[in-house]
Protein backbone atom coordinates (compact mmCIF):
# COMPACT_ATOMS: atom_id res chain seq x y z
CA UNK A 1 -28.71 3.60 8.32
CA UNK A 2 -27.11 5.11 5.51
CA UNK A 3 -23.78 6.05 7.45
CA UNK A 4 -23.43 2.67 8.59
CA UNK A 5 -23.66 1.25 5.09
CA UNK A 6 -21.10 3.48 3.76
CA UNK A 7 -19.07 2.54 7.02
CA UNK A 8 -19.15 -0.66 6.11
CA UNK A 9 -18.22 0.20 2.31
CA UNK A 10 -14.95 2.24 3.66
CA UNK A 11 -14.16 -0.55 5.73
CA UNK A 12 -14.52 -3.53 2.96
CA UNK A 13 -12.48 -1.52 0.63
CA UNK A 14 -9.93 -0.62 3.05
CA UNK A 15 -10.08 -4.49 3.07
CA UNK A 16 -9.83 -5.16 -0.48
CA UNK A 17 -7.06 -2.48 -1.16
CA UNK A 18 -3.92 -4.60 0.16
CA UNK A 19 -5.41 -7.48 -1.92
CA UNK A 20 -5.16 -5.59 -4.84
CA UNK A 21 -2.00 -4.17 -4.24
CA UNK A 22 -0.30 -8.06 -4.27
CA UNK A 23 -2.76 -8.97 -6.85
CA UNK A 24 -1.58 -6.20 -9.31
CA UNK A 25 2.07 -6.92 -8.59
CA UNK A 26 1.64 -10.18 -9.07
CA UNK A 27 0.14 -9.95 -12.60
CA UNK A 28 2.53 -7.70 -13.55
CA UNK A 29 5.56 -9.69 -12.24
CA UNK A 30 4.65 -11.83 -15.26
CA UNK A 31 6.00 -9.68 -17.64
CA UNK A 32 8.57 -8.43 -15.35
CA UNK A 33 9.96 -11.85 -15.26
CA UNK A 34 9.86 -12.48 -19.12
CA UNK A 35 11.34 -9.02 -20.04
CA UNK A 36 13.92 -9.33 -17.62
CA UNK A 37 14.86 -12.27 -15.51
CA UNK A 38 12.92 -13.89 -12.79
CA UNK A 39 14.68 -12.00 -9.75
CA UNK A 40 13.48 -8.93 -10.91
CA UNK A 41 9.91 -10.49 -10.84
CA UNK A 42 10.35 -11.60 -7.66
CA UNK A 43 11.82 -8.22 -6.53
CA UNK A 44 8.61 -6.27 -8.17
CA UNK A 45 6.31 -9.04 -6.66
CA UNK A 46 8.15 -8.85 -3.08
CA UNK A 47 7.83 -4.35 -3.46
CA UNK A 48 3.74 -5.19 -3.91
CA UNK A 49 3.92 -7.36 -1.19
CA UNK A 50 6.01 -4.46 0.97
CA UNK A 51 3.48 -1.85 -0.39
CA UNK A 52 0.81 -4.10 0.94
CA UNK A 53 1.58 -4.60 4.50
CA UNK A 54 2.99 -0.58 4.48
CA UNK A 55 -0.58 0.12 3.86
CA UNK A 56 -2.05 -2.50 6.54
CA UNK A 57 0.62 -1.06 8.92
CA UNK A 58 -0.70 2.77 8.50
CA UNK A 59 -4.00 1.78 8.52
CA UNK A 60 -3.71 0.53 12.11
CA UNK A 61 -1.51 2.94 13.41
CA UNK A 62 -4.28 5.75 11.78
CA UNK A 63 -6.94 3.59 13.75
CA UNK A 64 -4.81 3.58 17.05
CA UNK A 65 -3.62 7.35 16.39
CA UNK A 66 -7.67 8.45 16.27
CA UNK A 67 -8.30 6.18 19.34
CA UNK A 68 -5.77 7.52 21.95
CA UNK A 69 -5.50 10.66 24.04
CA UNK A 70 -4.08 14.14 21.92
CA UNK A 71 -0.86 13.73 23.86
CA UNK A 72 -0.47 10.01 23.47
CA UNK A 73 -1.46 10.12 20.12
CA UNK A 74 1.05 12.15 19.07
CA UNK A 75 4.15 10.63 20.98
CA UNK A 76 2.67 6.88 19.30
CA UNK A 77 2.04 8.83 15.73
CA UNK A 78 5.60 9.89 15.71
CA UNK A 79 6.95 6.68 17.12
CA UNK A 80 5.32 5.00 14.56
CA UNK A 81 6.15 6.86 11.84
CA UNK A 82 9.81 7.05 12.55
CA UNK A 83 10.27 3.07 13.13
CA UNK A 84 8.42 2.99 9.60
CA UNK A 85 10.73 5.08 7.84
CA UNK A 86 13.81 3.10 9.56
CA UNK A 87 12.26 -0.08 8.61
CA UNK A 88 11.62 0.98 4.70
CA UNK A 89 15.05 2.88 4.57
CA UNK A 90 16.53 -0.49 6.07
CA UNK A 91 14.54 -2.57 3.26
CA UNK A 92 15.92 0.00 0.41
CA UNK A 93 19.38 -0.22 1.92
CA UNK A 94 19.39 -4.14 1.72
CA UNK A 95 18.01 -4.34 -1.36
CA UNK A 96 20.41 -1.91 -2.78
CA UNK A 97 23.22 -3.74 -1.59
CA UNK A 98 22.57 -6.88 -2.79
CA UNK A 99 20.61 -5.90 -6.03
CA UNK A 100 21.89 -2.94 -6.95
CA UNK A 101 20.67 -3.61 -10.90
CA UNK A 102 17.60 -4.60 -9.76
CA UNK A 103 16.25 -1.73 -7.30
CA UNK A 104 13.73 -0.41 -9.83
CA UNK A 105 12.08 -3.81 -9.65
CA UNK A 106 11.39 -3.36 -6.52
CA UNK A 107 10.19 0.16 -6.68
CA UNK A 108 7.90 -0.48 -9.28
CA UNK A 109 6.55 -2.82 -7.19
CA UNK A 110 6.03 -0.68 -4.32
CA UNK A 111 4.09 1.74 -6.66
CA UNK A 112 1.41 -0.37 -7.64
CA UNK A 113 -0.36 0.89 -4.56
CA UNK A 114 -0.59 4.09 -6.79
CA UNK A 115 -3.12 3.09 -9.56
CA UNK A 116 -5.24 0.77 -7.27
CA UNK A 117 -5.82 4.35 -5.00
CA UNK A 118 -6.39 5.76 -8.04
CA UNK A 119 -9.10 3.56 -9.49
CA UNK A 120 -10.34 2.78 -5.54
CA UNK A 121 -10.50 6.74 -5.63
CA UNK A 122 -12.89 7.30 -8.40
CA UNK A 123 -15.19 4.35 -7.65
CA UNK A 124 -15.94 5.77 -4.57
CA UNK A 125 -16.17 9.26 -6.19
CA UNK A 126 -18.51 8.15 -8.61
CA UNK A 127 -20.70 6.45 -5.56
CA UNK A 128 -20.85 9.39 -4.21
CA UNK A 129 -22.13 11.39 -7.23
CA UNK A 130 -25.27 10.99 -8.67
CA UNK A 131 -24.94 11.22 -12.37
CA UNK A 132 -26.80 13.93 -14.28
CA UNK A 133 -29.02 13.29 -17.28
């Protein structure tokens, strides 16, 4: 019983991460947009956004990956991985071109996924743990 509730833990915050990703980015397009101008929040917003569907995206193929044959696995694994990179390289590249000033924006963007694994990271460390008194 107890694997299947922390199943179903992993599986709501696996969930809940994407949200948070957008959500995060979105807050702080806000002051993006007032210290800057309001392309640059809609670049850092739109990078969220990216991070957030990058993280959907290897979430399935990790799901499909650990579902398939070894030797189908790892043909779809690299498949997968290499249309990814050609897809975010393609993004970068666009950007770049047409906002060259503004690429940070959207990089900054794309790293909010690093403080919400962070802080997704310790709360399910400290679940885990039992604190000592």
């Amino acid at each position: 019983m107890a694997e299947l509730t922390d199943m179903n833990n992993e599986e709501r915050t696996l969930k809940r991460i994407p949200l948070e990703i957008v959500a995060l980015a979105a807050l702080l397009a806000l002051p993006v947009g007032l210290i800057f101008d309001w392309q640059a929040a809609l670049l850092f917003l739109a990078g969220g956004g990216f991070a957030a569907l990058n993280f959907i995206w290897m979430k399935i193929a990790v799901t499909h990956f650990l579902n398939r044959e070894k030797k189908k696995a790892l043909v779809f694994a690299a498949a997968g991985y290499a249309l990814r990179l050609l897809l975010i390289l393609g993004l970068f590249s666009i950007i770049i071109f047409f906002f060259s000033k503004r690429i940070l924006a959207f990089a900054g963007g794309f790293t909010t996924l690093l403080p919400i694994f962070f802080v997704e990271a310790l709360l399910t460390y400290m679940k885990m743990q039992p604190w000592k008194r």
